[in-house]
Structure formats: C-alpha cells, structure tokens
Protein backbone atom coordinates (compact mmCIF):
# COMPACT_ATOMS: atom_id res chain seq x y z
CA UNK A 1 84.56 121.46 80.64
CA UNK A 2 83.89 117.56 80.73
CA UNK A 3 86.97 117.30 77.86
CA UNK A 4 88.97 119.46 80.18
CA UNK A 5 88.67 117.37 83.27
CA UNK A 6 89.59 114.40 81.16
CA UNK A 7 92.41 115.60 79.89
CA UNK A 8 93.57 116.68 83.40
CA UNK A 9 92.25 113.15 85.09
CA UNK A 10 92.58 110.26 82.21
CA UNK A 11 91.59 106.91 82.84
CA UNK A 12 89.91 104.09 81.56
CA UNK A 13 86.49 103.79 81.98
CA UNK A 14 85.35 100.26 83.64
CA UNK A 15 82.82 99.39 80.66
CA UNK A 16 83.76 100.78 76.75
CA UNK A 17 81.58 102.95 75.28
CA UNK A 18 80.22 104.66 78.73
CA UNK A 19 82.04 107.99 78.48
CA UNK A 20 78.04 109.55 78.64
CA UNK A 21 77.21 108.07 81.23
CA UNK A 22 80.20 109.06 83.00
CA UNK A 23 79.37 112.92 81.88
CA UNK A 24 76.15 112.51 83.22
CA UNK A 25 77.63 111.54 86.81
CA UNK A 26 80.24 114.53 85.79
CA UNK A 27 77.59 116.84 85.34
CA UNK A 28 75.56 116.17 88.52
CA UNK A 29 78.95 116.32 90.88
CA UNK A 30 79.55 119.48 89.10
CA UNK A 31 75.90 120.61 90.54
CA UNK A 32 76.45 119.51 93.83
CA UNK A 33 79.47 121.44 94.09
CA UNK A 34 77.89 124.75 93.16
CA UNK A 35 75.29 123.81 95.11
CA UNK A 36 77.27 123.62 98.43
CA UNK A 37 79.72 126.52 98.16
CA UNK A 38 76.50 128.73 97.30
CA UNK A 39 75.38 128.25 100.60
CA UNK A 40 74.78 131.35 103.09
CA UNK A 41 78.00 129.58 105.52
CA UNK A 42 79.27 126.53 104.33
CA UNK A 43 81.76 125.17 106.71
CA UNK A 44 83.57 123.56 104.24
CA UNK A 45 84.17 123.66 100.80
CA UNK A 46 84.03 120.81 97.47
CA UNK A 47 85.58 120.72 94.11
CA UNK A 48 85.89 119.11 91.33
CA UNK A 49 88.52 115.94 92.05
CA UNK A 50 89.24 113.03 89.74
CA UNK A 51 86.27 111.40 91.92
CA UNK A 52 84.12 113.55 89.99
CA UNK A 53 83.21 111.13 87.31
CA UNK A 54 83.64 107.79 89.46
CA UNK A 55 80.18 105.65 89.67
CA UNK A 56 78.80 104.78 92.80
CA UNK A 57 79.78 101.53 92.55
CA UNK A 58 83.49 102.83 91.74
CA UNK A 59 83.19 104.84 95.25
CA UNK A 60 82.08 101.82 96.94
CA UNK A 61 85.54 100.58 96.37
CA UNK A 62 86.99 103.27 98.12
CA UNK A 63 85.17 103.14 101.35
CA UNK A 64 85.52 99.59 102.33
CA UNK A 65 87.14 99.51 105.31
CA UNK A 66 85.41 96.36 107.57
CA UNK A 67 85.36 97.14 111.38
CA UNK A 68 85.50 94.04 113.67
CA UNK A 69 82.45 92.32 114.56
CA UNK A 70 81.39 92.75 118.18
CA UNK A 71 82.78 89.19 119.36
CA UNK A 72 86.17 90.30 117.73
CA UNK A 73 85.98 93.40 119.27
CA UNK A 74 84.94 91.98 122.38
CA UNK A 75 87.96 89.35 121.82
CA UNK A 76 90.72 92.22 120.80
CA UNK A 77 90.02 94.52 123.73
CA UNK A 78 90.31 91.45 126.33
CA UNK A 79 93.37 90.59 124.55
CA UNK A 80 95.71 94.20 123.90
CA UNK A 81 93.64 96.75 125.92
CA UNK A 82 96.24 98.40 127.90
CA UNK A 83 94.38 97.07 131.13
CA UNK A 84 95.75 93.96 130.85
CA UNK A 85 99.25 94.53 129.01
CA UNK A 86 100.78 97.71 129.60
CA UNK A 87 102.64 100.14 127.47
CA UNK A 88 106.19 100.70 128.23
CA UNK A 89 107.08 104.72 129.29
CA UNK A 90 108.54 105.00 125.96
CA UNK A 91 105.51 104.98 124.93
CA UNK A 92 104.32 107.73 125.70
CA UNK A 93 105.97 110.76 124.28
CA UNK A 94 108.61 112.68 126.42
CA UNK A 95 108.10 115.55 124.23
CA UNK A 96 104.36 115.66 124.22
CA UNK A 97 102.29 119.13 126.02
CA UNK A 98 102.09 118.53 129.23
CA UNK A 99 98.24 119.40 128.84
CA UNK A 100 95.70 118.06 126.83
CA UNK A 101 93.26 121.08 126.65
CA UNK A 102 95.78 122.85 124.27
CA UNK A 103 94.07 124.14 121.00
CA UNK A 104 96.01 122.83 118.39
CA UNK A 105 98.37 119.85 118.25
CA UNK A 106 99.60 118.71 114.62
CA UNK A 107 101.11 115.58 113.83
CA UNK A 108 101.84 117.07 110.21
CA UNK A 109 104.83 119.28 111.79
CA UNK A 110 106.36 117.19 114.36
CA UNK A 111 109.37 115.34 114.11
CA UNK A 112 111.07 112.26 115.94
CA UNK A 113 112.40 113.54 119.03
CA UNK A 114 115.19 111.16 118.10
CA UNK A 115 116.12 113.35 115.04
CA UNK A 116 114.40 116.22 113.61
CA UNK A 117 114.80 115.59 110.08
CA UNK A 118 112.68 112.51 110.88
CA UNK A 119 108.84 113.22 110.36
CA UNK A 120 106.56 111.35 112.07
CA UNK A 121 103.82 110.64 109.58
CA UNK A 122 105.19 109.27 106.36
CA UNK A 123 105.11 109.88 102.66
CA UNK A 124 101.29 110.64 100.90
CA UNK A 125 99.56 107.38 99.75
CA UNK A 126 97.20 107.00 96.65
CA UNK A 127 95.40 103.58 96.96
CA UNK A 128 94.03 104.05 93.37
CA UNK A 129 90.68 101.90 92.65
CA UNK A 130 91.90 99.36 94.72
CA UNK A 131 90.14 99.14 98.54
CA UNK A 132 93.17 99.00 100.57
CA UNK A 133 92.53 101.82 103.24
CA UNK A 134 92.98 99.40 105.80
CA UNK A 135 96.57 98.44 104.86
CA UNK A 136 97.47 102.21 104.44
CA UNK A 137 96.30 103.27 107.41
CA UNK A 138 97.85 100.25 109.51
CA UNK A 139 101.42 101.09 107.64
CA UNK A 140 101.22 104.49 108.76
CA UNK A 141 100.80 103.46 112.40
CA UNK A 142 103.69 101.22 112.23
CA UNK A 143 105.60 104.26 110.65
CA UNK A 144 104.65 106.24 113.08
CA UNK A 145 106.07 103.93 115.73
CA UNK A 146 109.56 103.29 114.16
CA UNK A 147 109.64 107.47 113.80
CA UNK A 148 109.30 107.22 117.04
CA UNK A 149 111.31 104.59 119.08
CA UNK A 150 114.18 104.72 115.84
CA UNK A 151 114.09 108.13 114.81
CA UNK A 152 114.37 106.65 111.32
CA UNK A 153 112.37 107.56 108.07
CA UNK A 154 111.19 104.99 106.60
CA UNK A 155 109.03 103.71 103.18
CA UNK A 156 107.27 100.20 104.40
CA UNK A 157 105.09 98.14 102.01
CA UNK A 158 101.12 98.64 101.67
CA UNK A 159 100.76 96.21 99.16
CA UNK A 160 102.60 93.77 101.46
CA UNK A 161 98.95 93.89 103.92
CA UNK A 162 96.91 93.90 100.51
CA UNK A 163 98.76 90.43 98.91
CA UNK A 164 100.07 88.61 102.40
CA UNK A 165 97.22 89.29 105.00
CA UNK A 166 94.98 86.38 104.30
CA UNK A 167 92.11 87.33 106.60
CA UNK A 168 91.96 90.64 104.79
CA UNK A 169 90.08 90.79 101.26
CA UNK A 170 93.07 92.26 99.01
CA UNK A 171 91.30 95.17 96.84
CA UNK A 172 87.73 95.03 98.81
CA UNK A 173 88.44 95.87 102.43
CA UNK A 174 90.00 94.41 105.04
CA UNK A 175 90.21 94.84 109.18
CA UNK A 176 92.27 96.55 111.78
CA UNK A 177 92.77 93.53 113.87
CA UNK A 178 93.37 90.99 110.96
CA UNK A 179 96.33 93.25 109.61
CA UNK A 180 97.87 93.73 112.82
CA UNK A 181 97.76 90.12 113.84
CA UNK A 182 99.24 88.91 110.53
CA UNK A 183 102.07 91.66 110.59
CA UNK A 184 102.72 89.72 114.49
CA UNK A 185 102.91 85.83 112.38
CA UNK A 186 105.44 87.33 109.92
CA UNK A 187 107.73 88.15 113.00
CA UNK A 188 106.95 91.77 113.20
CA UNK A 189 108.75 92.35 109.72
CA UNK A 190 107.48 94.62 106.96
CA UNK A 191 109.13 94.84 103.55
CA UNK A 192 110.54 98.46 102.20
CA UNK A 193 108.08 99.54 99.14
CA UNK A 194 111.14 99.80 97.18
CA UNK A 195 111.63 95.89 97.11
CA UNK A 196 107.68 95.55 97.06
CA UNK A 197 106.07 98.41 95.85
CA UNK A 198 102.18 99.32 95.87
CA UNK A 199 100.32 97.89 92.55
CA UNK A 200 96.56 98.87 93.10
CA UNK A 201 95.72 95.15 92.51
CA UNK A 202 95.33 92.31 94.63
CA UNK A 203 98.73 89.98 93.70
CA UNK A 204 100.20 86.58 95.22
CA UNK A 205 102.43 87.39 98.39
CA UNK A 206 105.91 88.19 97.97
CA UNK A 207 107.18 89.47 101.09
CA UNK A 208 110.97 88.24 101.09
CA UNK A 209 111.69 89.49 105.27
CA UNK A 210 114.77 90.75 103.63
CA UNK A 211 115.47 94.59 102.77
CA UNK A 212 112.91 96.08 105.12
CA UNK A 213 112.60 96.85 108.97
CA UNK A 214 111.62 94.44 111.54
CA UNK A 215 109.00 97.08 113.79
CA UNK A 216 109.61 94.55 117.02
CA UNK A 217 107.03 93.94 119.58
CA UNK A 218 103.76 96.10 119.48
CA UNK A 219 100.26 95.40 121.33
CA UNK A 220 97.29 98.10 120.25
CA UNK A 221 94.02 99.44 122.29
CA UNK A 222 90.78 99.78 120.77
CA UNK A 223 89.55 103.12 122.30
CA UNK A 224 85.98 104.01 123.96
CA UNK A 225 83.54 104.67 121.40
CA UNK A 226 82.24 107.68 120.67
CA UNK A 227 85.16 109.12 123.78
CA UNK A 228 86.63 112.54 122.38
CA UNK A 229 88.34 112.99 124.66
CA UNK A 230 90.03 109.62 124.99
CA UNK A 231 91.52 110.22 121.59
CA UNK A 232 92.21 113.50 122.10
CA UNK A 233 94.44 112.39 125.01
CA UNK A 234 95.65 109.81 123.08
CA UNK A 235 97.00 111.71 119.53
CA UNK A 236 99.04 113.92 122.46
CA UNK A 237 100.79 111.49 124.41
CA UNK A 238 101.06 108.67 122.18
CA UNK A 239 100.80 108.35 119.05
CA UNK A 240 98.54 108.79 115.91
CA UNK A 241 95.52 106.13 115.37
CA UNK A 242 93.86 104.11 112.82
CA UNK A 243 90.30 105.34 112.11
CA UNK A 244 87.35 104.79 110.24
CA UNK A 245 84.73 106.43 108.64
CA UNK A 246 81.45 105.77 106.79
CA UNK A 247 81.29 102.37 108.02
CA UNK A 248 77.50 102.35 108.87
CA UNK A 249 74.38 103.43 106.78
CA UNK A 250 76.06 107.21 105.77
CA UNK A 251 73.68 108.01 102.92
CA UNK A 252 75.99 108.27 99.71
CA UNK A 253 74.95 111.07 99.37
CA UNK A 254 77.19 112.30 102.15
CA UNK A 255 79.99 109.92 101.06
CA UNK A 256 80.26 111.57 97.38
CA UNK A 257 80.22 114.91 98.83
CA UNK A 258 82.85 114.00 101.29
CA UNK A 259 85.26 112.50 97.94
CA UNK A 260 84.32 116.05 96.56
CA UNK A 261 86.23 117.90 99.43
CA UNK A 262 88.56 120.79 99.26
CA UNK A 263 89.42 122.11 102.69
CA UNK A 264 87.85 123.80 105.91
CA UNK A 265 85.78 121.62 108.29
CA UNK A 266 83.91 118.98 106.94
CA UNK A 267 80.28 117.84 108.94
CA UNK A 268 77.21 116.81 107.21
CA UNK A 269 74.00 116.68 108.52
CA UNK A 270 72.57 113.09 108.53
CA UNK A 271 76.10 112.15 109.35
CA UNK A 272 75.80 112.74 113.29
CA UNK A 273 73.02 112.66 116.11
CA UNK A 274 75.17 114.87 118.09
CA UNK A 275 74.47 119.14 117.60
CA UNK A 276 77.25 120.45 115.28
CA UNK A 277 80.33 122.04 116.81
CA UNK A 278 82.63 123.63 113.74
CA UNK A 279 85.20 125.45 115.99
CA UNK A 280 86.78 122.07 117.06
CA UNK A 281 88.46 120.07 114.38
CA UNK A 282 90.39 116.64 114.11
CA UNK A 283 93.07 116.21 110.95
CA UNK A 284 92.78 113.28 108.98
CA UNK A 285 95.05 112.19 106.51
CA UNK A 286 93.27 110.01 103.70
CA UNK A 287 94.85 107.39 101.11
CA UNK A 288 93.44 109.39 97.95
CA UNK A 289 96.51 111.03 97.06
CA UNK A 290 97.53 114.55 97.66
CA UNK A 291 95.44 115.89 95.09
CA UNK A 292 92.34 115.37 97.12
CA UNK A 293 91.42 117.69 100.11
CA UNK A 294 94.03 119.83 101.85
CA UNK A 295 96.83 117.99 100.28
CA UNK A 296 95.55 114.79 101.03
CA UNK A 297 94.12 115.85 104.60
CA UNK A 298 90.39 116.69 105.65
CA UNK A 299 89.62 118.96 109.02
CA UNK A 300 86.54 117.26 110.66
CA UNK A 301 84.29 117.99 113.02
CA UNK A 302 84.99 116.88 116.72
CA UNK A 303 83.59 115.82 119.40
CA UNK A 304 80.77 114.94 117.38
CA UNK A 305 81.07 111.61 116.24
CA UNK A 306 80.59 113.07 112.46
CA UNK A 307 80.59 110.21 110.62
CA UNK A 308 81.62 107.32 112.77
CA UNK A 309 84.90 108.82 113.33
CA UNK A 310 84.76 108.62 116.85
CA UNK A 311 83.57 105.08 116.81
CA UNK A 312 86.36 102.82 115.24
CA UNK A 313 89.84 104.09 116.37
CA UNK A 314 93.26 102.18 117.27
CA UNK A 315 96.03 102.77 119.00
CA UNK A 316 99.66 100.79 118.32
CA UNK A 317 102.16 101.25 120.87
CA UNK A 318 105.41 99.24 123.13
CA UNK A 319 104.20 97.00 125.43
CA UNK A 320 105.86 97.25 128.72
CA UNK A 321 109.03 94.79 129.19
C-alpha cells in the first residue's frame, strides 16, 4: 500500500535514506483514519492525502500563519475599523439576501454581479511545503474585491506577498496586517502570476508594477472575536474574509487529523470550549490544493469557535469617498 501511495504522491524526502521512517508515520495516519471513520457517527470523514507521510515538523510548515500581537491588534482596529473610516455603499453587495438568518449562502457559486462569467473566489492554490497561507489567503481577498467592484477575473501573484512583504517571514508565516500594509506602500498594485508566478520558495522581490492590476484604495476590519454572527453578517453583505486556524495550543493531534480530511463537518473535541453544534457549518477554502478535502474546501463547525476560527478573521473592503 505504502509503494502505492508513493507512486501516486512522489516526492523527495527532506533527509536521504528516511523512506522507514516515513512508512512508519504512513502507517500510523493510516490507523488514525480507520480509526475515525469506524466510529458509531463521525461527523466527518479522513483519508489518506499526500499529508499522510509528512513529519510533524513538515506539518508545522503548513500551519504557520502568525496573528497580530495584541498592541497590533489594538493598533489595526483603531486604525481601519469601520468606526472610524467607513465603507463606501459599494461595498456592500446590492445583490446580497436581504436576510441574514438564511440557511445556506455559498461564495463557491456566486458570480460578480458585474458579469456572471466572473466568479468571485479565484482559481485553487497549492502552497506546497512552503508556509505562505497568509499570502494566499490575503490574494484571495483582494480577488474577491476586484470580482467585485470590476467584474473582472483575475490571476494575482502569491509569491509576490511571500518575496516583497518584508515584515512577513517568506516560507515560515507571515501576518494579516503586515501583508495588507505592504500591498498599500507598493501603491495598491499586485503583479499577474503569469509575469510572477508562485515558486514554493522564499526568492528576492521581483514585482515589476507592470502587467498586473492596481486593486485601488482598500481599508479592512478586524471582526469581534469569537462573534458568529458578526461574520455571518459579514460573508452576506460584504465580502469573504481572511481567517485563521490552529493558531493557539491545538494539540497536533487535532492538526494531523484535520490535514487528513475528506469532507462533511469537521469539529474535534479539545479544539473548542463551546458544546458541539454539527447542523451549522462555515466553508473554508484551504491553500493545499484541490486534492485535499472537498476539492480543496473543509465544512466546519459554527458558531463554535472550533479551532480558533472564530477568533482571527478580516474583512477588506472600499472605504467611503
């Protein structure tokens, strides 16, 4: 089985001559996935993934997101909460329910109300080994907006955040705050990934502002902690956010089970204080390729917190003229 996963997921293996250890790790993922779908009602469901045979160490990589401090925090909320600098009405969206109580609202589906062969969340991402979450997720926002307020697709550059955003840390995590604000010194200008297109290494910058898409103004919101229904609201009217997950003492346990998913609703206890609630359900969409998950999207629990989810979340939007 080991030589068929291989053959299906080839790679390299960090250190030569450690293919047993790496059938070892194998092995025990394998376990751990029999183990969970044997349950009596799982409410989700693992697999075997080309995480399967990644060290811990190797899964570090992948979860290294850094949320602000608490002075930055403190500092970005003062500075782009929309308290202080409002959005502009085309913010919010014209075609959004006119309730937020509705069951089901999918940003997978929808389309620019600008033109409907425009969707609003871009192509699938695979940040390989390197840890550049941050800059995916960040693009994707910015996507999201020009979807919006252009009603253009468009293809911008991750690795453009990963080389050029020098408060960031390339390949080993980087910040919300630190990603946006450098995107603001380059004069709101991203590069197309066809002129600079995602390595999986940290490289010297080489962001030309020539051959991309200049996003214009933006300001963002750091929403409530741990408020549902503040992002709830938000996903409806405005736009989709940047999120975290993991980011405090989440056993790894619950982190390689997580890299192990295959669809339904993922919660985990030890992962939330708050009682479970698997009939509610937010829809992520990762960086780990569309071979992982539900084609590259995990169901969570809401509502919840499960995971931190709740806690870290960003909003981009127009500030008012």
């Amino acid at each position: 089985m080991f030589q068929s996963f291989r053959h299906h997921h080839p790679r390299q293996y960090p250190a030569p001559g450690n293919e047993t250890t790496h059938y070892q790790i194998f092995r025990e993922r394998f376990t751990d996935v029999v183990t969970n779908n044997l349950q009596t009602s799982p409410t989700f469901t693992v697999g075997i993934n080309k995480f399967s045979d990644w060290a811990p160490y190797e899964l570090e990589v992948l979860r290294s997101n850094r949320p602000p401090s608490s002075t930055a925090r403190t500092k970005l909320i003062a500075m782009h909460s929309f308290g202080t600098q409002q959005t502009s009405s085309s913010s919010k969206r014209t075609n959004a329910p006119t309730s937020t109580t509705s069951t089901t609202f999918d940003y997978t589906t929808r389309v620019s109300a600008l033109n409907s062969s425009t969707h609003i969340i871009g192509p699938l991402r695979d940040q390989g080994q390197c840890g550049s979450c941050y800059g995916f997720a960040i693009i994707a926002l910015f996507e999201a907006q020009y979807a919006f307020h252009y009603g253009l697709p468009v293809n911008m550059s991750d690795q453009q955040i990963v080389d050029c955003s020098t408060h960031d840390y390339g390949c080993i995590g980087g910040y919300f705050d630190t990603s946006f604000d450098y995107v603001k010194s380059y004069d709101w200008y991203i590069d197309s990934n066809l002129t600079y297109p995602y390595k999986g290494v940290a490289s010297t910058c080489s962001a030309k502002k020539s051959g991309g898409y200049s996003i214009g103004n933006l300001i963002y919101r750091h929403l409530t902690q741990g408020n549902a229904s503040a992002m709830q609201d938000t996903l409806v009217n405005y736009s989709p956010l940047w999120m975290s997950l993991f980011e405090t003492n989440a056993a790894n346990k619950i982190m390689t089970t997580f890299q192990s998913y295959t669809d339904d609703i993922f919660q985990a206890s030890g992962c939330t204080t708050s009682a479970n609630n698997n009939n509610h359900a937010m829809v992520i969409v990762d960086s780990w390729g569309d071979e992982w998950g539900e084609n590259s999207y995990v169901r969570i629990a809401r509502g919840v917190n499960m995971c931190n989810v709740e806690s870290d979340a960003f909003l981009t939007a127009k500030p008012a003229s």
